[in-house]
PDB file of N, CA and C in Angstrom:
ATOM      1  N   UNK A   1      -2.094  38.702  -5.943  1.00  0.00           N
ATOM      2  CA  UNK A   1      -2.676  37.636  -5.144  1.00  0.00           C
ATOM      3  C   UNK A   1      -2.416  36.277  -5.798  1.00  0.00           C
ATOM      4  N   UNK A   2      -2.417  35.775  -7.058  1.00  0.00           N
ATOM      5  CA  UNK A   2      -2.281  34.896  -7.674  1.00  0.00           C
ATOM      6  C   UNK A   2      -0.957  34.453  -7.601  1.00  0.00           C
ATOM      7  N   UNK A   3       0.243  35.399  -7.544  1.00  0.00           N
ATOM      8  CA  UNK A   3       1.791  35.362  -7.547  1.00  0.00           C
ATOM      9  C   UNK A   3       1.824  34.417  -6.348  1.00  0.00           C
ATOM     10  N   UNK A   4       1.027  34.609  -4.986  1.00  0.00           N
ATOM     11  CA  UNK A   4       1.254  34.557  -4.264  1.00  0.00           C
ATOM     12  C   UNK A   4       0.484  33.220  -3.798  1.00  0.00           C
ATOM     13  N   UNK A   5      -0.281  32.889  -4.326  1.00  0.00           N
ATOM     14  CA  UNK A   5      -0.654  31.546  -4.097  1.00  0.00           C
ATOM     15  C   UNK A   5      -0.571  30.544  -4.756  1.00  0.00           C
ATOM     16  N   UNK A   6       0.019  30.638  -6.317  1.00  0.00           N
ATOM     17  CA  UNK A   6       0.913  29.790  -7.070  1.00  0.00           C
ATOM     18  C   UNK A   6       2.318  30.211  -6.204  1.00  0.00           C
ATOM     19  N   UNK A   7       2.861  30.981  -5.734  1.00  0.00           N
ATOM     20  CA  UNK A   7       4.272  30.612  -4.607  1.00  0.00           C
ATOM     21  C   UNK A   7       3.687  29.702  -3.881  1.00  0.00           C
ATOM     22  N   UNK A   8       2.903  29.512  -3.265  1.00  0.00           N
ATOM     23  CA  UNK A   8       2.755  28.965  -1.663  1.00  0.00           C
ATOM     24  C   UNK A   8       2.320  27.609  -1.823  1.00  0.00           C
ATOM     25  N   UNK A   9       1.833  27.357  -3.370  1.00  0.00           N
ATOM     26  CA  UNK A   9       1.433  26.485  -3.722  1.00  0.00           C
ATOM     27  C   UNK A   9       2.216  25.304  -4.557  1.00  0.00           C
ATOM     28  N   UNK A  10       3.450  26.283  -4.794  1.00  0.00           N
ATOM     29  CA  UNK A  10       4.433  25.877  -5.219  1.00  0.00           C
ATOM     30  C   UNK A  10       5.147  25.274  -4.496  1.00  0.00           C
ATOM     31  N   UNK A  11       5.705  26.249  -3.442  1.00  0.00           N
ATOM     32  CA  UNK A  11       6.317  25.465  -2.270  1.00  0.00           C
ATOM     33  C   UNK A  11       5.939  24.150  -1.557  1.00  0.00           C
ATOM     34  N   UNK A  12       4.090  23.990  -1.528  1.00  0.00           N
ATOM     35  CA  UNK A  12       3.532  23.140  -0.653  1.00  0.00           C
ATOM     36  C   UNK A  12       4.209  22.233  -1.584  1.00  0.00           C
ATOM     37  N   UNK A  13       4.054  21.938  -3.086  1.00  0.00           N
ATOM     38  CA  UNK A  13       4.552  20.870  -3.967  1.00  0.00           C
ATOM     39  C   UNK A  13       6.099  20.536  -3.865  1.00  0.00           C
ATOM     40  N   UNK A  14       6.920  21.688  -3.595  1.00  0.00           N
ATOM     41  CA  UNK A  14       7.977  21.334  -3.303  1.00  0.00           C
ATOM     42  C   UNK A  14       8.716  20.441  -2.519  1.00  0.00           C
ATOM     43  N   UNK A  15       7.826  21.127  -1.026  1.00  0.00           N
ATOM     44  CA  UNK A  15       8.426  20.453   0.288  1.00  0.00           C
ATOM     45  C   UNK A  15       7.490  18.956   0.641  1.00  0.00           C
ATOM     46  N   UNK A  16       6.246  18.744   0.014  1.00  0.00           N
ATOM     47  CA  UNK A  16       5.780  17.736   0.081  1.00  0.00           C
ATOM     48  C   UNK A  16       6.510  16.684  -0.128  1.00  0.00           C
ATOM     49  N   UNK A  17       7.020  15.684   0.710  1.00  0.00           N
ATOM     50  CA  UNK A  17       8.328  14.703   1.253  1.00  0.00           C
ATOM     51  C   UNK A  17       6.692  13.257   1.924  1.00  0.00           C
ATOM     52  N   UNK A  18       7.128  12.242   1.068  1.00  0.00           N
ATOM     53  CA  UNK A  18       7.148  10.973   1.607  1.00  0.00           C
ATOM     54  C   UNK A  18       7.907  10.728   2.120  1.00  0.00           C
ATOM     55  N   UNK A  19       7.959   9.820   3.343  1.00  0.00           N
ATOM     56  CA  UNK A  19       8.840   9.217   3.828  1.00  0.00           C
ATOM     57  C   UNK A  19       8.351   7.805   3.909  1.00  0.00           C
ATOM     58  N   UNK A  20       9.327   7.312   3.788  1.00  0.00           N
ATOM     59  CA  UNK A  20       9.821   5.678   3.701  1.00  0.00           C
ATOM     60  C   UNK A  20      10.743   5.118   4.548  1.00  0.00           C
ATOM     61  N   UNK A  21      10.650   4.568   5.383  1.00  0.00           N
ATOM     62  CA  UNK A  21      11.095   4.022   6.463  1.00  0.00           C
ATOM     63  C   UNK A  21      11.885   2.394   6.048  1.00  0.00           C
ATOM     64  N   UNK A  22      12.812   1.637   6.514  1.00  0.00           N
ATOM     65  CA  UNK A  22      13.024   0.566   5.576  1.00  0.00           C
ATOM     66  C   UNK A  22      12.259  -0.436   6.062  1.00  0.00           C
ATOM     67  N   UNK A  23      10.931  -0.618   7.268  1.00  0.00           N
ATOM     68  CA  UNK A  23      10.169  -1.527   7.599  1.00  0.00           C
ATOM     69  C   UNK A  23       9.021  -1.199   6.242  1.00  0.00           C
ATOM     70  N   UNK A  24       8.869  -0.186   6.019  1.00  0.00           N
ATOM     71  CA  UNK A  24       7.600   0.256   4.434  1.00  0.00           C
ATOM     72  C   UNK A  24       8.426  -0.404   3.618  1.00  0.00           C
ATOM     73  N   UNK A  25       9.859   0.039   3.455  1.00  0.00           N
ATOM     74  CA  UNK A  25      10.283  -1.229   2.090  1.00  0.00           C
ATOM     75  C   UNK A  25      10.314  -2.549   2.470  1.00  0.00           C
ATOM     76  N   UNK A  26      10.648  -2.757   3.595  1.00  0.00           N
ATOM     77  CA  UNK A  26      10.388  -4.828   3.802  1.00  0.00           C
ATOM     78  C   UNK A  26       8.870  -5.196   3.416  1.00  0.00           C
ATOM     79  N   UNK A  27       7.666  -4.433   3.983  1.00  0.00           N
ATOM     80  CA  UNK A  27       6.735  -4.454   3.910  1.00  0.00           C
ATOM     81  C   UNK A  27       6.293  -4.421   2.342  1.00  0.00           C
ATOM     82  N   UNK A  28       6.900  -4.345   1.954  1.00  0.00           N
ATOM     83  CA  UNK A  28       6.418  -3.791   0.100  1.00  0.00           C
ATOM     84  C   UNK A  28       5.760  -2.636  -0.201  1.00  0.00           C
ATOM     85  N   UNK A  29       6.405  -1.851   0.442  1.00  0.00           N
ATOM     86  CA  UNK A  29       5.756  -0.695  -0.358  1.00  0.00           C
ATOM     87  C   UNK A  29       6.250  -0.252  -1.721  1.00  0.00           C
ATOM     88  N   UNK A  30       5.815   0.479  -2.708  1.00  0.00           N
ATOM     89  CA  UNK A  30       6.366   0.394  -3.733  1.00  0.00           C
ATOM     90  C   UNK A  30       6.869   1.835  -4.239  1.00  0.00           C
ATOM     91  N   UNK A  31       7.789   2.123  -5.005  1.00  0.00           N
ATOM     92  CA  UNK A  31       7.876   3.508  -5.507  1.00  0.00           C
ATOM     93  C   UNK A  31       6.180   4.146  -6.272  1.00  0.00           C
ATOM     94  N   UNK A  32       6.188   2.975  -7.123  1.00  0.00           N
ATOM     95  CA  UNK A  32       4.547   3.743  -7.428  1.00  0.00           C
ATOM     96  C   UNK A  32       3.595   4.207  -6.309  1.00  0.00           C
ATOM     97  N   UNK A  33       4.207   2.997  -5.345  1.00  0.00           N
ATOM     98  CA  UNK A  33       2.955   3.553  -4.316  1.00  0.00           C
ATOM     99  C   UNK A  33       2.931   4.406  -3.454  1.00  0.00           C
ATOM    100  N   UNK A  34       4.167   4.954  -3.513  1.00  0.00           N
ATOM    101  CA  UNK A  34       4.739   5.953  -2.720  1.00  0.00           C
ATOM    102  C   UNK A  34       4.561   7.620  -3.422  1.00  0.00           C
ATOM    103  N   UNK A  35       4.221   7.381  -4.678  1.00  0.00           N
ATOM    104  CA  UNK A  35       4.392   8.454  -6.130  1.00  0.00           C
ATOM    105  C   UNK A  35       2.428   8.817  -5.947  1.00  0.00           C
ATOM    106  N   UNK A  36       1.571   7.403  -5.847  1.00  0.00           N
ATOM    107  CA  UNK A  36       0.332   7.686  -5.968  1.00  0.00           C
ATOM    108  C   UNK A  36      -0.115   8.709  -4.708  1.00  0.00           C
ATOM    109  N   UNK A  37       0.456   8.323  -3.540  1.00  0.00           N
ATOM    110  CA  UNK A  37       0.091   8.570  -2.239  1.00  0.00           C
ATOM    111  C   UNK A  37       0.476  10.078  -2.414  1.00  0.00           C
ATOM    112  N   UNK A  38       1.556  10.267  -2.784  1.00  0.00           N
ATOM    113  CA  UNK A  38       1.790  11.983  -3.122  1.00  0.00           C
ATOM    114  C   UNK A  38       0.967  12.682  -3.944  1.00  0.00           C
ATOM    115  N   UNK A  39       0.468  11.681  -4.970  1.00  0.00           N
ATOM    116  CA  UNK A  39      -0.518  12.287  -6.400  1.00  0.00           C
ATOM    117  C   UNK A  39      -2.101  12.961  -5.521  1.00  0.00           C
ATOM    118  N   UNK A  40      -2.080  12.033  -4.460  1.00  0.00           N
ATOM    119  CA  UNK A  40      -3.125  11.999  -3.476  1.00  0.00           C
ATOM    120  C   UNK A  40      -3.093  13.178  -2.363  1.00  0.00           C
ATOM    121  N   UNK A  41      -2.476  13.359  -2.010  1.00  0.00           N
ATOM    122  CA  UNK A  41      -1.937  14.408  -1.211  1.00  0.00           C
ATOM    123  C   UNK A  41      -2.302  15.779  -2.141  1.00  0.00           C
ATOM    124  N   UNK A  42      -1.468  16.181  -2.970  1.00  0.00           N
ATOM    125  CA  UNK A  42      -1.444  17.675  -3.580  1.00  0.00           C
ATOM    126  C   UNK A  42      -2.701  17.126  -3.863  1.00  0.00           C
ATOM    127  N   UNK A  43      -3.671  16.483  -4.571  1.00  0.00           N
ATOM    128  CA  UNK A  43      -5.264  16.517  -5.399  1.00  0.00           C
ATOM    129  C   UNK A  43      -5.842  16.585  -3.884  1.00  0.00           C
ATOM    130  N   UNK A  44      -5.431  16.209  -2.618  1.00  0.00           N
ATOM    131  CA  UNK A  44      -6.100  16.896  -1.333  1.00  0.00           C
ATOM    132  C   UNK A  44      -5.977  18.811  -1.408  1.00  0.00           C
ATOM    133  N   UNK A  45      -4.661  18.292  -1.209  1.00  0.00           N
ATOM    134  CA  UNK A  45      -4.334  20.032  -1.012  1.00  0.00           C
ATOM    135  C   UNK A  45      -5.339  21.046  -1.709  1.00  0.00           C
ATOM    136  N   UNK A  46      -5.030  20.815  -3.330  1.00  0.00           N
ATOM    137  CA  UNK A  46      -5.411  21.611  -4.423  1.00  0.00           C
ATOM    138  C   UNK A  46      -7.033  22.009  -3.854  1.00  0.00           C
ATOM    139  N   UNK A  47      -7.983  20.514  -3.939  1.00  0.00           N
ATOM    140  CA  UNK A  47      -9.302  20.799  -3.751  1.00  0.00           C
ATOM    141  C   UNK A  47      -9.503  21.157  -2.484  1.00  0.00           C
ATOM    142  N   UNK A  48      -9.208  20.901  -1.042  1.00  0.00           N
ATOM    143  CA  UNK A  48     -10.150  20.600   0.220  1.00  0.00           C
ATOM    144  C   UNK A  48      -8.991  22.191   0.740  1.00  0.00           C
ATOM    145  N   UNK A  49      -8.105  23.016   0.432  1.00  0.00           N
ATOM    146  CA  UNK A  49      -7.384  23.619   0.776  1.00  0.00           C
ATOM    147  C   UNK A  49      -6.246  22.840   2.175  1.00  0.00           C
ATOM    148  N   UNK A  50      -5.610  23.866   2.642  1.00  0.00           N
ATOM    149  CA  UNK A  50      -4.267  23.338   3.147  1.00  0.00           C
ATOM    150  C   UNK A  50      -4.871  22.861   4.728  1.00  0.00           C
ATOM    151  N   UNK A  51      -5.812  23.747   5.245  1.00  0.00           N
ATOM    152  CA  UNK A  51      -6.203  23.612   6.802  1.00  0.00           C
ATOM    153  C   UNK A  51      -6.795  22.398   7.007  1.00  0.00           C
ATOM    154  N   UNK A  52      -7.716  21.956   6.098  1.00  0.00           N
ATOM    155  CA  UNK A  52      -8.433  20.394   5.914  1.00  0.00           C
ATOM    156  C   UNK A  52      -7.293  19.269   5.474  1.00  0.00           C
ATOM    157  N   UNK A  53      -6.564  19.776   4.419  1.00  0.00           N
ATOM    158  CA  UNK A  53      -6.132  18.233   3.782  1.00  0.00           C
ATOM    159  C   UNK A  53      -4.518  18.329   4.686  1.00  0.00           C
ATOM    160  N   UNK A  54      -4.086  18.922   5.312  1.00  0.00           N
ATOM    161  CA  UNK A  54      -3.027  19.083   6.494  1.00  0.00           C
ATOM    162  C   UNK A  54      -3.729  18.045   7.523  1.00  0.00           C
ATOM    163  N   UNK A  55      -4.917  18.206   7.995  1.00  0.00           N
ATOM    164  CA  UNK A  55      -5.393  17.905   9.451  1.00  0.00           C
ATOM    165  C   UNK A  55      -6.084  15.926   8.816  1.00  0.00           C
ATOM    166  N   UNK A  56      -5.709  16.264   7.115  1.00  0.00           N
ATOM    167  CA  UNK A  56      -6.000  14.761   7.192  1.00  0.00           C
ATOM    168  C   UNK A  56      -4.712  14.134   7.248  1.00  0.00           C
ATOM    169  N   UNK A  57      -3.839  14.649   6.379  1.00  0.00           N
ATOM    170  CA  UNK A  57      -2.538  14.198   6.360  1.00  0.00           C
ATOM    171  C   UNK A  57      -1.808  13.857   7.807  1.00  0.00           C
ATOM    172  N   UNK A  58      -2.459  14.327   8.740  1.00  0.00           N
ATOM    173  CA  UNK A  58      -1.792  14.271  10.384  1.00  0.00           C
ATOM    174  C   UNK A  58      -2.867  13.735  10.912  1.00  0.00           C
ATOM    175  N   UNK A  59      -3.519  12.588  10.391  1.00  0.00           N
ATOM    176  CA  UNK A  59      -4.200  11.875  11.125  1.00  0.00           C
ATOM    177  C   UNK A  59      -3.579  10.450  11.000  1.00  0.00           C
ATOM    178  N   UNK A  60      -3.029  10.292  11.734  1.00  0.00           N
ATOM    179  CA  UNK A  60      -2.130   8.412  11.653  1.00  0.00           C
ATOM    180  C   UNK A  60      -3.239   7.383  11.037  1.00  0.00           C
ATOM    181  N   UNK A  61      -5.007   7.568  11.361  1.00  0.00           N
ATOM    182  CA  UNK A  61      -5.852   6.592  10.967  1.00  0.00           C
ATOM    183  C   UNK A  61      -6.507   6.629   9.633  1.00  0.00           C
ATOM    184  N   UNK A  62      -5.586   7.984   9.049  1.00  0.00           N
ATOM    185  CA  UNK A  62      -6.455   8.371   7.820  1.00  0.00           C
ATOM    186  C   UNK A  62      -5.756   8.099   6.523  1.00  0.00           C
ATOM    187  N   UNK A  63      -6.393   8.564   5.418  1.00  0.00           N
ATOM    188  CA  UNK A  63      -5.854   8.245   4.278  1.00  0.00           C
ATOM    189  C   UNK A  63      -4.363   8.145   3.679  1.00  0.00           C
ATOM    190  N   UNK A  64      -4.096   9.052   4.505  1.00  0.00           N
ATOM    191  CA  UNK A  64      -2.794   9.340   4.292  1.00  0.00           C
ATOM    192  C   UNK A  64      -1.496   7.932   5.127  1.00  0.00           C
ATOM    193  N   UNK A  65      -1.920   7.704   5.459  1.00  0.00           N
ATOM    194  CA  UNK A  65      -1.027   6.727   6.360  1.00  0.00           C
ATOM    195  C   UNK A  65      -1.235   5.453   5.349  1.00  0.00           C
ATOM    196  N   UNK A  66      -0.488   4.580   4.957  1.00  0.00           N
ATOM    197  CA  UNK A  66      -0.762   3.464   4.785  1.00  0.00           C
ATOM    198  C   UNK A  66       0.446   2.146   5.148  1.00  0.00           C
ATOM    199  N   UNK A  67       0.117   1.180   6.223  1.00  0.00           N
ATOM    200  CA  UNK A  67       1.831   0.674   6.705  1.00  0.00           C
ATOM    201  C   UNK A  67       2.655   1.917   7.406  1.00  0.00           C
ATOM    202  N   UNK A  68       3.564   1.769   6.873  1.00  0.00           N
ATOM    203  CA  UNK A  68       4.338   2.845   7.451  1.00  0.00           C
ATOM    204  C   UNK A  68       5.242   3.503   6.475  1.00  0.00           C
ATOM    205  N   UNK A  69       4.282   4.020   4.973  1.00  0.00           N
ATOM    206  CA  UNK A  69       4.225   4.704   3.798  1.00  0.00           C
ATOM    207  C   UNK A  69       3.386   5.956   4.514  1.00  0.00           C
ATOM    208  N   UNK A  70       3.746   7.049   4.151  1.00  0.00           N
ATOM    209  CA  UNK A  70       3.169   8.352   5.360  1.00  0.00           C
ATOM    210  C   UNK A  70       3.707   9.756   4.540  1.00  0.00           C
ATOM    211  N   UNK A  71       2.579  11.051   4.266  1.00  0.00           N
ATOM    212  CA  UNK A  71       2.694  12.053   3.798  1.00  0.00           C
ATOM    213  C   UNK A  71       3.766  12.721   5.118  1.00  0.00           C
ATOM    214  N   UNK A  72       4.724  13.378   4.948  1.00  0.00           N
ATOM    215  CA  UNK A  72       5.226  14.614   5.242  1.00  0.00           C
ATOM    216  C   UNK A  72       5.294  16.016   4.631  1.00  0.00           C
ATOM    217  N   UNK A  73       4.680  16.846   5.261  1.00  0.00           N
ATOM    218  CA  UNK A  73       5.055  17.967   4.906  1.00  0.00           C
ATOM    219  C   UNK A  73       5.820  19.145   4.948  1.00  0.00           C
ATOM    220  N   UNK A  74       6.647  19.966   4.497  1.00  0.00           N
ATOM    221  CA  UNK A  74       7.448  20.835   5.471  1.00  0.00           C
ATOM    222  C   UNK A  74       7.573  22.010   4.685  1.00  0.00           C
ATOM    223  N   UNK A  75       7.744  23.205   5.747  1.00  0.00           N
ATOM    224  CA  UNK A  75       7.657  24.540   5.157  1.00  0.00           C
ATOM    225  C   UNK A  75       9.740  23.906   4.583  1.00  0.00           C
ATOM    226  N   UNK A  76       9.704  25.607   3.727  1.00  0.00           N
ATOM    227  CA  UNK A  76      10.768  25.834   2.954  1.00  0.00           C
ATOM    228  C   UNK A  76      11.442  25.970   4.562  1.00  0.00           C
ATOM    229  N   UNK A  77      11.424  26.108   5.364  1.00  0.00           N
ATOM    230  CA  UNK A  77      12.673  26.444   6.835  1.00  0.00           C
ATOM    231  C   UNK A  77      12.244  25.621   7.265  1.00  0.00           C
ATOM    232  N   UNK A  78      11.781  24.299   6.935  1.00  0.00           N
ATOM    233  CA  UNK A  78      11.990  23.367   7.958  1.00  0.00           C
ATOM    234  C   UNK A  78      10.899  23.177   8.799  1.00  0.00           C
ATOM    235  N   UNK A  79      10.172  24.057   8.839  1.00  0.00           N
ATOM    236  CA  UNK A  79       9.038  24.065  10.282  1.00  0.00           C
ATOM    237  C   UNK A  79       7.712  22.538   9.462  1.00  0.00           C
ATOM    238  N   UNK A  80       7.643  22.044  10.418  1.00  0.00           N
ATOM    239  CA  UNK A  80       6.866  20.612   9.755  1.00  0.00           C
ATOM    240  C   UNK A  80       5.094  21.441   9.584  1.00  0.00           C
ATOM    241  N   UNK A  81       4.885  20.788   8.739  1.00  0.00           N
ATOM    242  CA  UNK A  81       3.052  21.296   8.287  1.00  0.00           C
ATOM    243  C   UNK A  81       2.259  20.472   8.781  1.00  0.00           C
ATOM    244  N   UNK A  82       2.502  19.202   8.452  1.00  0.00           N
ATOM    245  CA  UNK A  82       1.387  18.008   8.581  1.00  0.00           C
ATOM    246  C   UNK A  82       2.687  16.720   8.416  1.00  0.00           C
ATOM    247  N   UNK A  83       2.552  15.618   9.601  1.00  0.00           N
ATOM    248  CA  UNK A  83       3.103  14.543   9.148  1.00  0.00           C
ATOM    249  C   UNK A  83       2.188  13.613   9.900  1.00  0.00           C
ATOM    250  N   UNK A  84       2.208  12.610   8.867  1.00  0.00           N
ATOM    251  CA  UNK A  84       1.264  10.931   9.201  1.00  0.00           C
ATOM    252  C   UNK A  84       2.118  10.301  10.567  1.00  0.00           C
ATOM    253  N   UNK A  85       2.993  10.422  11.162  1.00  0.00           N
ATOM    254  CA  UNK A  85       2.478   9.288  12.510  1.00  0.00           C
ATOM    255  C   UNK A  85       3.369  10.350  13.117  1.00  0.00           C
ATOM    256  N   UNK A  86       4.281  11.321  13.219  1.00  0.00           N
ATOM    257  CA  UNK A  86       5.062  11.767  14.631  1.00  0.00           C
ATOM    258  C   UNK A  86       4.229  13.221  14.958  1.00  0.00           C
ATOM    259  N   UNK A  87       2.911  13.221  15.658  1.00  0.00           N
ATOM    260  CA  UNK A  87       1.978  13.843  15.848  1.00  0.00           C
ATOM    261  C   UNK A  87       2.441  14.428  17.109  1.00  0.00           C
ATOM    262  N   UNK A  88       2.745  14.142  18.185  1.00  0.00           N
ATOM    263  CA  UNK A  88       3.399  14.429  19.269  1.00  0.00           C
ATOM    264  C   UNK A  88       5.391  14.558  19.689  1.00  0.00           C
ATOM    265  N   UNK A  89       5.571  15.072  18.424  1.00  0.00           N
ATOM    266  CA  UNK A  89       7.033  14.768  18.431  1.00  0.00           C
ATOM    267  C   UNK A  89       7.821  16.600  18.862  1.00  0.00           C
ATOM    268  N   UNK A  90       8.646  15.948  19.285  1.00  0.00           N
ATOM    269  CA  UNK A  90       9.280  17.338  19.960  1.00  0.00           C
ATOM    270  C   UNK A  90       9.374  18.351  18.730  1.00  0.00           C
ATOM    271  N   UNK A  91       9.347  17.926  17.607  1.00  0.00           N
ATOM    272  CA  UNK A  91       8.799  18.715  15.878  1.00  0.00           C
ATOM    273  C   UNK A  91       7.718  18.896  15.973  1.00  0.00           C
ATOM    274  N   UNK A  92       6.919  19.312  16.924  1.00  0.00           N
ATOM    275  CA  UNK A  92       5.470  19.511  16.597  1.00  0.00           C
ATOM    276  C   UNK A  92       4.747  20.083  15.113  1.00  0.00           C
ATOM    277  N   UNK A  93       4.080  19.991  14.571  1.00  0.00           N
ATOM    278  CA  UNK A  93       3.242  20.807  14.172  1.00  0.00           C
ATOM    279  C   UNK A  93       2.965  22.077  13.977  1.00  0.00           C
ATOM    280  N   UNK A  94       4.133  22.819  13.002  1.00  0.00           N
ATOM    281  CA  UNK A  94       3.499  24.377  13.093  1.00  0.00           C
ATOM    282  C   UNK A  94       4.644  25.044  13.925  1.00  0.00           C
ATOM    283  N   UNK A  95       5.391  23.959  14.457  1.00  0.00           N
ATOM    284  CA  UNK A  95       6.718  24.977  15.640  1.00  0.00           C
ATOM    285  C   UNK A  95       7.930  24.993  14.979  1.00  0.00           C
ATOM    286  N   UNK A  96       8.235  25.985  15.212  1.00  0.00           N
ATOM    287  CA  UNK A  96       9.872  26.514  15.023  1.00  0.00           C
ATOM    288  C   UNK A  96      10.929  25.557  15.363  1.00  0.00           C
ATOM    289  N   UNK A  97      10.994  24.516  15.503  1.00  0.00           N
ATOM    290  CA  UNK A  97      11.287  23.673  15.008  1.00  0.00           C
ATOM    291  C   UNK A  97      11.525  22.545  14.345  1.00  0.00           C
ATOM    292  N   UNK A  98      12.569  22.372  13.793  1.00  0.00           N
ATOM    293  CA  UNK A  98      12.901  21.771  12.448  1.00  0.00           C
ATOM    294  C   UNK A  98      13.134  20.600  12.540  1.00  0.00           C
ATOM    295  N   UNK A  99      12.818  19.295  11.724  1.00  0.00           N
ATOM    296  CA  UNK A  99      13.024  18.102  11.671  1.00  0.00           C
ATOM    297  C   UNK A  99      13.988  17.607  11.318  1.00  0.00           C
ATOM    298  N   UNK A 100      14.617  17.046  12.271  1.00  0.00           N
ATOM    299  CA  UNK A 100      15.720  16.482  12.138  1.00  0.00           C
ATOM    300  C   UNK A 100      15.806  15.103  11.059  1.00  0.00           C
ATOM    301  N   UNK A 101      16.912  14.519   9.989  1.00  0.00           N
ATOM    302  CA  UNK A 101      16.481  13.907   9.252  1.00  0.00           C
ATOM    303  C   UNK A 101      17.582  12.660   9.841  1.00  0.00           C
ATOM    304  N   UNK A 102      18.459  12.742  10.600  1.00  0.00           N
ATOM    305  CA  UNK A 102      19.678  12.155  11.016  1.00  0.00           C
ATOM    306  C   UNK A 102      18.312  11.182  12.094  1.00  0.00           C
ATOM    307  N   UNK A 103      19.186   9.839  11.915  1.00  0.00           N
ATOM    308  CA  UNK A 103      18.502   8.572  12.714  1.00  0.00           C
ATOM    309  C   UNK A 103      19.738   8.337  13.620  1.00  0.00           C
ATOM    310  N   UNK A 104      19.340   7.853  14.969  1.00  0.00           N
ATOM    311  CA  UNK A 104      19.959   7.299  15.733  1.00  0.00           C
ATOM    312  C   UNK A 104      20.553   5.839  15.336  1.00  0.00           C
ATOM    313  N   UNK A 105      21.404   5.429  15.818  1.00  0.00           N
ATOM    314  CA  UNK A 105      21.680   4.006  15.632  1.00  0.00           C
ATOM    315  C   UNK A 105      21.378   3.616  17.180  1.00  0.00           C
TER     316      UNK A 105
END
């Protein structure tokens, strides 16, 4: 049981992905602040477990959001866990499909 939740717990640390948008860097966001916001995230995870600190992380008004500095999360295949603002995105939440990382021009 322990194997198995240091894996899962491992992974969550793995795939845990900020994203930074280049309006968050015009805006000033900073690498530290981008490093704290993650420090913030897993010390969610760790204590409040994944079902709570997921459903904060996917709240656009909540801690997790700041500007447009924003937790992403993603399983090891891609399937998204929790992300700060694309809440309604054809990547839903939890679905079999995978987030695309390619931007339109």
């Amino acid at each position: 049981m322990r194997v198995r939740v240091n894996r899962c717990f491992g992974v969550a640390l793995t795939v845990l992905v900020v994203s930074l948008s280049s309006a968050a860097l015009a805006a000033g966001a900073t690498k530290d602040e981008a490093v704290a916001m993650v420090k913030k995230a897993v010390a969610a995870i760790k204590s409040e477990g994944t079902e709570k600190a997921y459903a904060e992380i996917s709240d656009p008004k909540g801690p997790f959001v700041d500007r447009d500095l924003y937790i992403v999360v993603y399983r090891m295949d891609g399937v998204v866990l929790a992300h700060g603002v694309e809440r309604n995105s054809s990547a839903s939440i939890g679905s079999t499909t995978r987030m695309s990382t390619a931007r339109s021009s």
